[in-house]
N, C-alpha and C. Protein backbone atom coordinates (compact mmCIF):
# COMPACT_ATOMS: atom_id res chain seq x y z
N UNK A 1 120.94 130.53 302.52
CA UNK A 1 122.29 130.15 302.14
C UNK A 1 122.22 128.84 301.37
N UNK A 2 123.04 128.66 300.72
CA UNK A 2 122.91 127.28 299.47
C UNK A 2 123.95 126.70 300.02
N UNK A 3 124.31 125.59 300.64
CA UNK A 3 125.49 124.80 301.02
C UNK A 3 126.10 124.37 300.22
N UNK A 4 125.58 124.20 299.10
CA UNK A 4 126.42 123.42 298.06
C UNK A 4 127.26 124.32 297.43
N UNK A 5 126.79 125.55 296.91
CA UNK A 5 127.65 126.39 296.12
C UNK A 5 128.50 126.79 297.74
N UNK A 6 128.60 127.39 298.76
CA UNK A 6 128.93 127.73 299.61
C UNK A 6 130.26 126.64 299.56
N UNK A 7 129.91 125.75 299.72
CA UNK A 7 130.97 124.58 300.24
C UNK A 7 131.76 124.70 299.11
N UNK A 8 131.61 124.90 297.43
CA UNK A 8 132.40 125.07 296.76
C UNK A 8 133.43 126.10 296.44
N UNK A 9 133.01 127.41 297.21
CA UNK A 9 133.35 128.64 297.36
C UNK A 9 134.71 129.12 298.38
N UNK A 10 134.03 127.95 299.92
CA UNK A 10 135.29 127.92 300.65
C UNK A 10 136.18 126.72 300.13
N UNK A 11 135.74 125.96 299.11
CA UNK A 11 137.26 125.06 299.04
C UNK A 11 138.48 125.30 298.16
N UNK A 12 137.91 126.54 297.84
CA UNK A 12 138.66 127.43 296.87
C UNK A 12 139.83 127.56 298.19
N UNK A 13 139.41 128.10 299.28
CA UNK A 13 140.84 128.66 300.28
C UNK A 13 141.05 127.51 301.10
N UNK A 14 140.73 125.92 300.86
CA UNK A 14 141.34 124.98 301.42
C UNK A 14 142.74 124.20 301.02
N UNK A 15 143.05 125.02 300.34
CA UNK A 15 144.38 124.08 299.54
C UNK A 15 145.48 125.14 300.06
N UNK A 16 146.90 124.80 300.30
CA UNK A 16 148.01 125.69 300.37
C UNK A 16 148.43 126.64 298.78
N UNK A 17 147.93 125.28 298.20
CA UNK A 17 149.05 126.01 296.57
C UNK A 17 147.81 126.97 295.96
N UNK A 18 146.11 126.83 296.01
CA UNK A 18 145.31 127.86 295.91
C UNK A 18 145.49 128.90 296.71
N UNK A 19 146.08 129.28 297.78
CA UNK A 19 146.20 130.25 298.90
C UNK A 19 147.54 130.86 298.30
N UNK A 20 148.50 130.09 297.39
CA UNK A 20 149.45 130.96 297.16
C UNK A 20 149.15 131.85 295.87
N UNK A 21 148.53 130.75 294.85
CA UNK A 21 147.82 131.91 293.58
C UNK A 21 147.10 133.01 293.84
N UNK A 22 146.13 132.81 294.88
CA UNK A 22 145.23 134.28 295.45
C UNK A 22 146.51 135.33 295.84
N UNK A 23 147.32 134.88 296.41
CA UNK A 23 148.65 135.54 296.34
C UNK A 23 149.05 136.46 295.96
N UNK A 24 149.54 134.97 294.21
CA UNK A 24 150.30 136.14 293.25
C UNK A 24 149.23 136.87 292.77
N UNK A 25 148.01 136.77 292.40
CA UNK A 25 146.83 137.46 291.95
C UNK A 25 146.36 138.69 292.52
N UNK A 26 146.97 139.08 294.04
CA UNK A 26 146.70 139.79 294.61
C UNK A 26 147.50 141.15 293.73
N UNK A 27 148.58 141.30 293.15
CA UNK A 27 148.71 142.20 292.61
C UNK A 27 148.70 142.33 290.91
N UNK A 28 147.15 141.59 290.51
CA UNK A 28 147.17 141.72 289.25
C UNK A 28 146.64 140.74 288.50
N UNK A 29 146.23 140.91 287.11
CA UNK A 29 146.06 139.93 286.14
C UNK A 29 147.46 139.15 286.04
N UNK A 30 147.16 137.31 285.70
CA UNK A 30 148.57 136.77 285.44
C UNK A 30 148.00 136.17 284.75
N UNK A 31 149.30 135.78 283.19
CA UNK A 31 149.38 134.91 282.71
C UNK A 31 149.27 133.65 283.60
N UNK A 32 148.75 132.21 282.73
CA UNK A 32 148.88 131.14 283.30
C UNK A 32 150.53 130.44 283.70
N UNK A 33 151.20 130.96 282.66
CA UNK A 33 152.83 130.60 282.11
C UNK A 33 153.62 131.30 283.44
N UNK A 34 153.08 133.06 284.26
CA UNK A 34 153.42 133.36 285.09
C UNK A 34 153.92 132.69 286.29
N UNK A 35 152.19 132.52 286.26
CA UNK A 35 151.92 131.38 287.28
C UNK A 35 152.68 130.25 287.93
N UNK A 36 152.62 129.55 286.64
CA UNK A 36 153.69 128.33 286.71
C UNK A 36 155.47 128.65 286.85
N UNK A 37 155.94 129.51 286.73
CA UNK A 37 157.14 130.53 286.63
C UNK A 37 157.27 130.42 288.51
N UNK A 38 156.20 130.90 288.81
CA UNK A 38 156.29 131.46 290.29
C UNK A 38 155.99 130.00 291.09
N UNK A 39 154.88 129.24 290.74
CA UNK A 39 154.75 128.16 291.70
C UNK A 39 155.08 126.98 291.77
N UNK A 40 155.84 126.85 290.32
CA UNK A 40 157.21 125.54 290.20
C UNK A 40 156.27 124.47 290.48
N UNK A 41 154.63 124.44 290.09
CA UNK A 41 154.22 123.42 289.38
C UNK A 41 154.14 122.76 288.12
N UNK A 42 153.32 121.65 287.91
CA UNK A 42 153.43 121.65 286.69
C UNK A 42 152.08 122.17 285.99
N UNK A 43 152.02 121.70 284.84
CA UNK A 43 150.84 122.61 283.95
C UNK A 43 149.38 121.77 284.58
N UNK A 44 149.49 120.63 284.37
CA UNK A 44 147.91 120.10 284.92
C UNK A 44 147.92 120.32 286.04
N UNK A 45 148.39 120.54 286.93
CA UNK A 45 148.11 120.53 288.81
C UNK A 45 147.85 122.10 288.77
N UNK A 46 148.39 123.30 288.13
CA UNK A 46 147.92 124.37 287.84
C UNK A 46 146.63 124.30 287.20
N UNK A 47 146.28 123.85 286.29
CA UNK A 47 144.67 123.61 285.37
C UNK A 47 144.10 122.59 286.44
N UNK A 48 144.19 122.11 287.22
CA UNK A 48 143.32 121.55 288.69
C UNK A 48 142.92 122.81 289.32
N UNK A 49 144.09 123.36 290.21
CA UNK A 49 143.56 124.50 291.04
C UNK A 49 142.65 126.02 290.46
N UNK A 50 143.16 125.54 288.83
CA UNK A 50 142.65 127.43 288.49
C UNK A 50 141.26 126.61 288.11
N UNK A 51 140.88 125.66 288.17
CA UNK A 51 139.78 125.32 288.05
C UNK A 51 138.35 125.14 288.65
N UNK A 52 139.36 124.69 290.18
CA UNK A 52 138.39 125.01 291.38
C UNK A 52 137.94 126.07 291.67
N UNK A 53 139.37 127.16 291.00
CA UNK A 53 139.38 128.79 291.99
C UNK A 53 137.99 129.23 291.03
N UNK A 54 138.32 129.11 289.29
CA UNK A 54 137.12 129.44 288.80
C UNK A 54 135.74 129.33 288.84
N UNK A 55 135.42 127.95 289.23
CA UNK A 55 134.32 127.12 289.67
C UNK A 55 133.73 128.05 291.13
N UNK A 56 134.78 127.93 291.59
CA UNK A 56 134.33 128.96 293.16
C UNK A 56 133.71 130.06 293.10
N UNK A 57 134.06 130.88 291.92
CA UNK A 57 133.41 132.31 291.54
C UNK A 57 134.99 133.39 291.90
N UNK A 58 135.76 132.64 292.69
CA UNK A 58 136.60 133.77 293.02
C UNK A 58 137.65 134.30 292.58
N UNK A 59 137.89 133.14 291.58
CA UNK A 59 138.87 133.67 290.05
C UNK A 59 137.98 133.75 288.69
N UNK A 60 138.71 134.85 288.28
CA UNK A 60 137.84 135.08 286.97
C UNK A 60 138.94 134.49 285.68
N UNK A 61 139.06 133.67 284.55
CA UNK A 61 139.72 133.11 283.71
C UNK A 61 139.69 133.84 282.63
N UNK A 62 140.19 134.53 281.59
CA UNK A 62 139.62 134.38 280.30
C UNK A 62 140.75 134.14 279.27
N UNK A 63 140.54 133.72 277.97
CA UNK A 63 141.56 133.39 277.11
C UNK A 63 141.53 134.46 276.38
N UNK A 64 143.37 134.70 276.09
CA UNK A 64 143.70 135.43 274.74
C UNK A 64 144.65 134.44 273.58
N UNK A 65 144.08 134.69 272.90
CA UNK A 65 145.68 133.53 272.28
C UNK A 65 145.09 132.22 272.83
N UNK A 66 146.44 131.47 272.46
CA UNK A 66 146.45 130.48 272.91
C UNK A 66 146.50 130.30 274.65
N UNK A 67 146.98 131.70 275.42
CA UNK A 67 146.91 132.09 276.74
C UNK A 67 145.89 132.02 277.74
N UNK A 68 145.85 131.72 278.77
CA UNK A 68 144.98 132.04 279.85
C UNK A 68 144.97 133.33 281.08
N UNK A 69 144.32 134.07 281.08
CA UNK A 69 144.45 135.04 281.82
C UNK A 69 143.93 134.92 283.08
N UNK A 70 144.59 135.17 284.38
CA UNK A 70 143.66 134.73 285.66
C UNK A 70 143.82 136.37 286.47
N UNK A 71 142.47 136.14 287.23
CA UNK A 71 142.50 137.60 288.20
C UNK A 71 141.35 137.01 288.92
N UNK A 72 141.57 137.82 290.69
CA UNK A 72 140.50 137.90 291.67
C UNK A 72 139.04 138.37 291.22
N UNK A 73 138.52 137.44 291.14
CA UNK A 73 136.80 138.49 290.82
C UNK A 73 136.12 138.99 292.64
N UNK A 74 136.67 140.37 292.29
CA UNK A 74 135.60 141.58 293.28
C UNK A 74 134.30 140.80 293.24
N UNK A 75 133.73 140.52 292.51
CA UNK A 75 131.71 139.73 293.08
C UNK A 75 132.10 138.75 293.60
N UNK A 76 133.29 137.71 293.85
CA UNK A 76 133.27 136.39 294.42
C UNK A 76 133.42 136.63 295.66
N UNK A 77 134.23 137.37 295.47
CA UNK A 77 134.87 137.83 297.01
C UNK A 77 134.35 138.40 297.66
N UNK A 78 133.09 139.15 297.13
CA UNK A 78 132.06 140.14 298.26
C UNK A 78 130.80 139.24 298.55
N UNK A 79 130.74 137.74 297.54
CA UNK A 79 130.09 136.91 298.40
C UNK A 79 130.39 136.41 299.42
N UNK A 80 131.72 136.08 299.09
CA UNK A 80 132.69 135.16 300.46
C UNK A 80 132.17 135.76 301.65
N UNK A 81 132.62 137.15 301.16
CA UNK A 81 132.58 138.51 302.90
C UNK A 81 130.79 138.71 303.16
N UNK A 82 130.34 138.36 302.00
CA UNK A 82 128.92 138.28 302.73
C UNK A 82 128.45 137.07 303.62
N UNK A 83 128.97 136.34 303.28
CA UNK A 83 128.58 134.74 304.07
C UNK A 83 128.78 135.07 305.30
N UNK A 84 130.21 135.28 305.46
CA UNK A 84 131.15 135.28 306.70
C UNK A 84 130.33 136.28 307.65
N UNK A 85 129.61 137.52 306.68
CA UNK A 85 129.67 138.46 307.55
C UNK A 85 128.44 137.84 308.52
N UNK A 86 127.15 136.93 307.63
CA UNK A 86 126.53 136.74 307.77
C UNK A 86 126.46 135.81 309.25
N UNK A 87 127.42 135.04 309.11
CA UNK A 87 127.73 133.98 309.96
C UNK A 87 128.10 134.57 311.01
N UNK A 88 129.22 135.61 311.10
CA UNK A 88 129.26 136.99 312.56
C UNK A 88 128.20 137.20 313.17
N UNK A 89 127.38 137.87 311.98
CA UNK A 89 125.94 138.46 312.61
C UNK A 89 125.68 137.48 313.47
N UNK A 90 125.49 136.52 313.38
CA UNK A 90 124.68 134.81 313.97
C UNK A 90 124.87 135.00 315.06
N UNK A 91 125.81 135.20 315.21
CA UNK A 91 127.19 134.85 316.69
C UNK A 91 126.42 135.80 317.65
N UNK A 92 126.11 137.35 317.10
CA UNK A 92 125.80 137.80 318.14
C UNK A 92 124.14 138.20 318.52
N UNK A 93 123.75 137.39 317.40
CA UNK A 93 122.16 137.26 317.90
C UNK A 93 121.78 135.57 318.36
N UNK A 94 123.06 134.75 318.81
CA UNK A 94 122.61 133.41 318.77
C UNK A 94 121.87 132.74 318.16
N UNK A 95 122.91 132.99 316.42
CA UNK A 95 122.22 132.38 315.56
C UNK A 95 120.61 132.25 314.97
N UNK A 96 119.89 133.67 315.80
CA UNK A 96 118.39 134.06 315.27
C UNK A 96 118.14 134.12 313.72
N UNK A 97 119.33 134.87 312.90
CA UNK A 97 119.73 135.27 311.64
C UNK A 97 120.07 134.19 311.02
N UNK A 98 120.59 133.52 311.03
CA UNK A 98 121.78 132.72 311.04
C UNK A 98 120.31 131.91 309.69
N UNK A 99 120.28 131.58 308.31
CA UNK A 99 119.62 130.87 307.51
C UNK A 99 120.40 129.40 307.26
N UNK A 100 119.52 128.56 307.50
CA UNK A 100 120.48 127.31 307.84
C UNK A 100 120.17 126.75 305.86
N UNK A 101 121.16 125.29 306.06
CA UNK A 101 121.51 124.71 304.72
C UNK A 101 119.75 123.97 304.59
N UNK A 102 120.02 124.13 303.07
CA UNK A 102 118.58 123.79 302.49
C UNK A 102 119.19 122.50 301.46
């Protein structure tokens, strides 16, 4: 396990207003303009969080236009569920499995 990327991965779901974009994302590609429509921020505190989420692996970004397009990336998220699952496993072999931070 890599702690560093790891630690960047869960701080993607440490914020309230990132927990609400996974949200709206949950049903779909959104404009960035959406976004801001729905979470009555402003534009840089939105370009903060879609930044982390991207950085995390668990939003995927891309531009059209002058636009930004955001959606859940399926590979971020089946790392997430691999970690976690990994970290379960631990639990019930008392942590035999369990690959510690390097």
């Amino acid at each position: 396990m890599d702690c560093k990327k790891t630690a960047i991965m869960f701080k993607a779901f440490c914020d309230e207003n990132r927990l609400q974009i996974l949200s709206i994302l949950q049903s779909g590609e959104k404009c960035a303009c959406k976004l801001l429509d729905e979470m009555h921020i402003t534009q840089p505190t939105l370009s903060h969080h879609m930044k982390i989420l991207c950085d995390s692996g668990v939003v995927n970004g891309r531009k059209e236009g002058k636009w930004m397009y955001y959606s859940i990336s399926e590979e971020g998220l089946d790392v997430v569920i691999s970690i976690l699952g990994e970290l379960k496993k631990s639990l019930g072999n008392e942590g035999d499995n369990y690959e510690s931070c390097r």
